[in-house]
Each structure stands twice: as C-alpha cells, then as structure tokens.
Protein backbone atom coordinates (compact mmCIF):
# COMPACT_ATOMS: atom_id res chain seq x y z
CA UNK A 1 119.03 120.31 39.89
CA UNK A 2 115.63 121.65 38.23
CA UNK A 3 112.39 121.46 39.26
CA UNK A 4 112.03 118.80 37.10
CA UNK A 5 114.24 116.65 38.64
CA UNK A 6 112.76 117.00 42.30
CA UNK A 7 110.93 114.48 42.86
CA UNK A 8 107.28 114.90 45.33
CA UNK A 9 109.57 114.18 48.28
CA UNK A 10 112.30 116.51 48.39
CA UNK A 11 109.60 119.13 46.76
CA UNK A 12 107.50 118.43 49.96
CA UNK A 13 110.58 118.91 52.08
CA UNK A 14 110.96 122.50 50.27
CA UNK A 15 107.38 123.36 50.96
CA UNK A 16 108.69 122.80 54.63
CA UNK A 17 110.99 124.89 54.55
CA UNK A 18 109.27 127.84 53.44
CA UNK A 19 107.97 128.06 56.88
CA UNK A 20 111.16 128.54 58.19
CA UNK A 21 114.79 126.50 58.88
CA UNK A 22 114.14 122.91 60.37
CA UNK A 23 116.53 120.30 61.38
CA UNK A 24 116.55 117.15 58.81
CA UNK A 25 114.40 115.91 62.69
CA UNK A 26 112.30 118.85 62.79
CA UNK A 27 111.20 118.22 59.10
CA UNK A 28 110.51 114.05 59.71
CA UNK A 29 108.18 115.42 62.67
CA UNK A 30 106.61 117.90 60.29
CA UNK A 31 106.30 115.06 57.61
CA UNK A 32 105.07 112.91 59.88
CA UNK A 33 102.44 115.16 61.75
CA UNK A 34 100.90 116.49 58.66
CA UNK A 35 101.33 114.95 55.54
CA UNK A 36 102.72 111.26 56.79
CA UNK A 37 99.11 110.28 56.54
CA UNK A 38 99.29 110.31 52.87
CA UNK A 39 102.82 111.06 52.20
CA UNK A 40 105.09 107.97 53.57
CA UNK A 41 108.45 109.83 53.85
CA UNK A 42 111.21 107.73 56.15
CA UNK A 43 113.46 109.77 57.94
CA UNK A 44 116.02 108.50 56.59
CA UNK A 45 114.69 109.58 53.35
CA UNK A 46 114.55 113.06 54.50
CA UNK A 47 118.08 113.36 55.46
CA UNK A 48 119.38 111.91 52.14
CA UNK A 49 117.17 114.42 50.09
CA UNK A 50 118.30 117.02 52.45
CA UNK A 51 122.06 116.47 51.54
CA UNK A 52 120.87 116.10 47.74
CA UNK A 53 118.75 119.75 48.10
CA UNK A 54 122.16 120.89 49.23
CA UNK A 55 124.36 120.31 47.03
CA UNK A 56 122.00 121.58 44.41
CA UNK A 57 122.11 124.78 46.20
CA UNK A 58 118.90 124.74 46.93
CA UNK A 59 118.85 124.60 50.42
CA UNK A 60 121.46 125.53 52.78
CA UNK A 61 123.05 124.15 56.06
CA UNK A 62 123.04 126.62 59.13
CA UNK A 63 125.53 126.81 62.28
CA UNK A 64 124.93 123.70 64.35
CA UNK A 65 122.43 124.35 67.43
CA UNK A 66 122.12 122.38 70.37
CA UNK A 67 123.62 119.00 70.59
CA UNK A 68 125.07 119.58 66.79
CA UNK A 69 121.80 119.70 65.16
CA UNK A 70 122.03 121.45 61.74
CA UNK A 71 118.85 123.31 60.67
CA UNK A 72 118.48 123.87 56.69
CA UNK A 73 116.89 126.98 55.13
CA UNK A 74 115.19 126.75 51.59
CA UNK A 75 117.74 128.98 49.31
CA UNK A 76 115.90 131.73 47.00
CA UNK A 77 117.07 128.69 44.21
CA UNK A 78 114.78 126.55 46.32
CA UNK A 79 112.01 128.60 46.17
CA UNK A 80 112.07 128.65 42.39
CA UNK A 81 113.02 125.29 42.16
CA UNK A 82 109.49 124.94 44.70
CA UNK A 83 107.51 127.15 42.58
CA UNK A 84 108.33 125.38 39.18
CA UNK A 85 107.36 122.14 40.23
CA UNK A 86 104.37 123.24 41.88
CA UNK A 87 103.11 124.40 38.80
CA UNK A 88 104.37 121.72 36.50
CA UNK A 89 102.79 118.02 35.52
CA UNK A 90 103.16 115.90 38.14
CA UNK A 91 103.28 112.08 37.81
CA UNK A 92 99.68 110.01 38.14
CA UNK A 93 98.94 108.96 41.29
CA UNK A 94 99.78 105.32 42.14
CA UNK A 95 97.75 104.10 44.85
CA UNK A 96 100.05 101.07 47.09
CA UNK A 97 96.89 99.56 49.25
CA UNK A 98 98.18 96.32 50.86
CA UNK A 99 94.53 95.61 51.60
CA UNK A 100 93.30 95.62 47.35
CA UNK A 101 96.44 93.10 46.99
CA UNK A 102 95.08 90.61 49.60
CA UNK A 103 91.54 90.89 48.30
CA UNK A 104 92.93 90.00 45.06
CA UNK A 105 94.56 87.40 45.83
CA UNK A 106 92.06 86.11 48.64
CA UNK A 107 91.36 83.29 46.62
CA UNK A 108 94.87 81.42 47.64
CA UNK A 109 94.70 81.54 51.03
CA UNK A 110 91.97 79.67 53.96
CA UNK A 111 88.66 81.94 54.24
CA UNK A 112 89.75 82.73 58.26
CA UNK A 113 92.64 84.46 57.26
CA UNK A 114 91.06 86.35 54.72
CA UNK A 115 88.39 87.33 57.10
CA UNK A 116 91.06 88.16 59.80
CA UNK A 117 93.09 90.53 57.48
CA UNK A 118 89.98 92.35 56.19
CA UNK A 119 88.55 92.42 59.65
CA UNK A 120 92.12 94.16 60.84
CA UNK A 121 92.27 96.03 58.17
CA UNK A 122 89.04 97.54 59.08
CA UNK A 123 89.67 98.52 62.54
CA UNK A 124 92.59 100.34 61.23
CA UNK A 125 91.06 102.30 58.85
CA UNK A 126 88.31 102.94 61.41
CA UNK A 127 90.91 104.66 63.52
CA UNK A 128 92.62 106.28 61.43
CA UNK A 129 89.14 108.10 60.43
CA UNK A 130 88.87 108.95 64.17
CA UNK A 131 92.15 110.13 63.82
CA UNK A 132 91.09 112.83 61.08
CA UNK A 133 87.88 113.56 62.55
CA UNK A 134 89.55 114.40 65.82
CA UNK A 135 91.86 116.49 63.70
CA UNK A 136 88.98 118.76 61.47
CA UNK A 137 88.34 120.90 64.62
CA UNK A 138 91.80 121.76 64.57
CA UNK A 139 92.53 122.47 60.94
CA UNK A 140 91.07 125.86 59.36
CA UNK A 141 93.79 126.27 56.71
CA UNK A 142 92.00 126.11 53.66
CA UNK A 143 94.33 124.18 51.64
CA UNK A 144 94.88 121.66 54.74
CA UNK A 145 91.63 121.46 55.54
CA UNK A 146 90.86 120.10 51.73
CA UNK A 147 93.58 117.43 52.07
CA UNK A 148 92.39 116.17 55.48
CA UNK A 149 88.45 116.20 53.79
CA UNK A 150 89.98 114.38 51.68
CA UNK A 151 91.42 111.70 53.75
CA UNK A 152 88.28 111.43 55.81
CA UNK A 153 85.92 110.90 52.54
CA UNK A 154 88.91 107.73 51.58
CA UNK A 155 88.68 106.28 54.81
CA UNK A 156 85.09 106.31 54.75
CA UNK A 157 84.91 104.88 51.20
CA UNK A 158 87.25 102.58 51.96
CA UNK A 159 85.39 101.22 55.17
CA UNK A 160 82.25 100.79 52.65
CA UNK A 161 84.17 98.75 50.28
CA UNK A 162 85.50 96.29 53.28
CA UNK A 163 82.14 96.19 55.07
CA UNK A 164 80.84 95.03 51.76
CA UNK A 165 82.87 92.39 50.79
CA UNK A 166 81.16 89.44 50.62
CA UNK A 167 84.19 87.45 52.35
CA UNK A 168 84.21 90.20 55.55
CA UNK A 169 81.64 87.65 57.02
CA UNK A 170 81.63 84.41 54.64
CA UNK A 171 83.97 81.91 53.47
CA UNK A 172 86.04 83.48 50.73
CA UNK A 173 84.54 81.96 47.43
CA UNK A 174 87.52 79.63 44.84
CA UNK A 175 88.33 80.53 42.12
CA UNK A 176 87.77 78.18 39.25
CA UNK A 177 90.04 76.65 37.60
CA UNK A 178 90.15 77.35 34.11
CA UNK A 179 89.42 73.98 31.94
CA UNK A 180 91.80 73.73 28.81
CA UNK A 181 90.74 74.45 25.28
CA UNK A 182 89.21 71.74 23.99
C-alpha cells in the first residue's frame, strides 16, 4: 500500500498513531474526541482500516493487554506512508449537510415541517458552537487550535444562513410549476 492509496481515514488513523500505540478502541475515542466533529469515522471503520494498515505493514499488532485488547504501533513504513500523503494532493472537499438537502427540497413538503427541521437544525448547530467555544480555552496547539477556529467560524456561518431563511419563520414559498413550451 502507498500513500496514495490511503485514503483520509486510515491516514488520520496513522497521524494517531504517531502519538503512540492505541487499541483499534483507544483510536475511535481519539477520533471521536478530536476530529469526530469534522471527521465522521465509525468504529467499525477504524478496526477494518486497522487490519488493512496491517497487512500493508504499515502498522503493527502488539501483545494483547488487558482483557485481549491489541494496541497497534505506526511501523517506520507508516510513517512514510503518513508523510507522503500529507504532502500530496488530496481530494476536494465534499461537504454532506443534511440541512442544504432539506432546504432544497423544502418546496415538497408542508411549511411546519420545514420550519420544524430548520428550527432543530438550529438548536443543534447552536450547541455544537457551545461545544467548541467551551473547548478554545482548552486547546493551545497551534495546528488544533486552527481546526477548532475553524469549526466555530462554520457553525456561526451556518447559524446566519438558517436564521435567515425566509421559511425559519414563514410558510415555505411553492415552487412554480413550469408551463410547457408553447
């Protein structure tokens, strides 16, 4: 396996491990508590890229700990493997927002439920802000720190854009239907 056929999830688990070995749990928990809020990353997912990293040699299984749990350590072919796709072109970004889909669509369903999902939709980016505010305080690694500004200046965008909608408060306006060519 090269680093151009890691894809961002197993290269995240990678950048895991170069803090040290983790259990395939130990590395959903780090997934989760850090990067989860951008990153989705099952943990199922990270125990089948864990057994692919393997057998590419570029991580390897330790001795079994307590209650059988097997920690993995990134291999020094890991680190390179790491260290090339850090540096080389990554894939665009392709945003999955749930909430853009519905707004899209808001047309073909009653104006209530329209104004329900934006209004829950709202109050869940509104925590998760509160969520990453709470965290700043806590974050002084430069490089962490610029992610979670990140997320904060999203959520807050994003909070705009649903406070603005027109159909937040009002009836969600029909579409037209398009007349045939005459």
């Amino acid at each position: 396996m090269s680093s151009h056929d890691l894809n961002a999830t197993a290269a995240s688990l990678l950048g895991f491990l170069l803090e040290g070995p983790k259990t395939g749990w130990d590395l959903a928990e780090a997934v989760e508590q850090s990067v989860g809020y951008f990153w989705n990353v099952t943990r199922s997912q990270v125990y089948r890229e864990l057994k692919t990293l393997a057998a590419a040699g570029l991580v390897s299984e330790k001795r079994a700990g307590v209650r059988d749990k097997v920690p993995f350590a990134i291999t020094a072919a890991g680190r390179a493997a790491f260290t090339a796709w850090m540096a080389g072109p990554h894939a665009p970004d392709i945003l999955r927002l749930p909430v853009v889909l519905t707004v899209f669509f808001g047309a073909h369903v009653a104006p209530e439920v329209l104004r329900n999902q934006l209004a829950e939709a709202t109050q869940a980016h509104r925590a998760r802000l509160e969520a990453y505010e709470a965290l700043q305080p806590e974050v002084s690694e430069p490089y962490q720190r610029a992610a979670l500004d990140l997320g904060v200046a999203y959520e807050k965008t994003l909070i705009t854009w649903l406070e603005g909608l027109p159909w937040s408060a009002a009836p969600a306006p029909r579409r037209r239907k398009r007349s045939a060519p005459r």
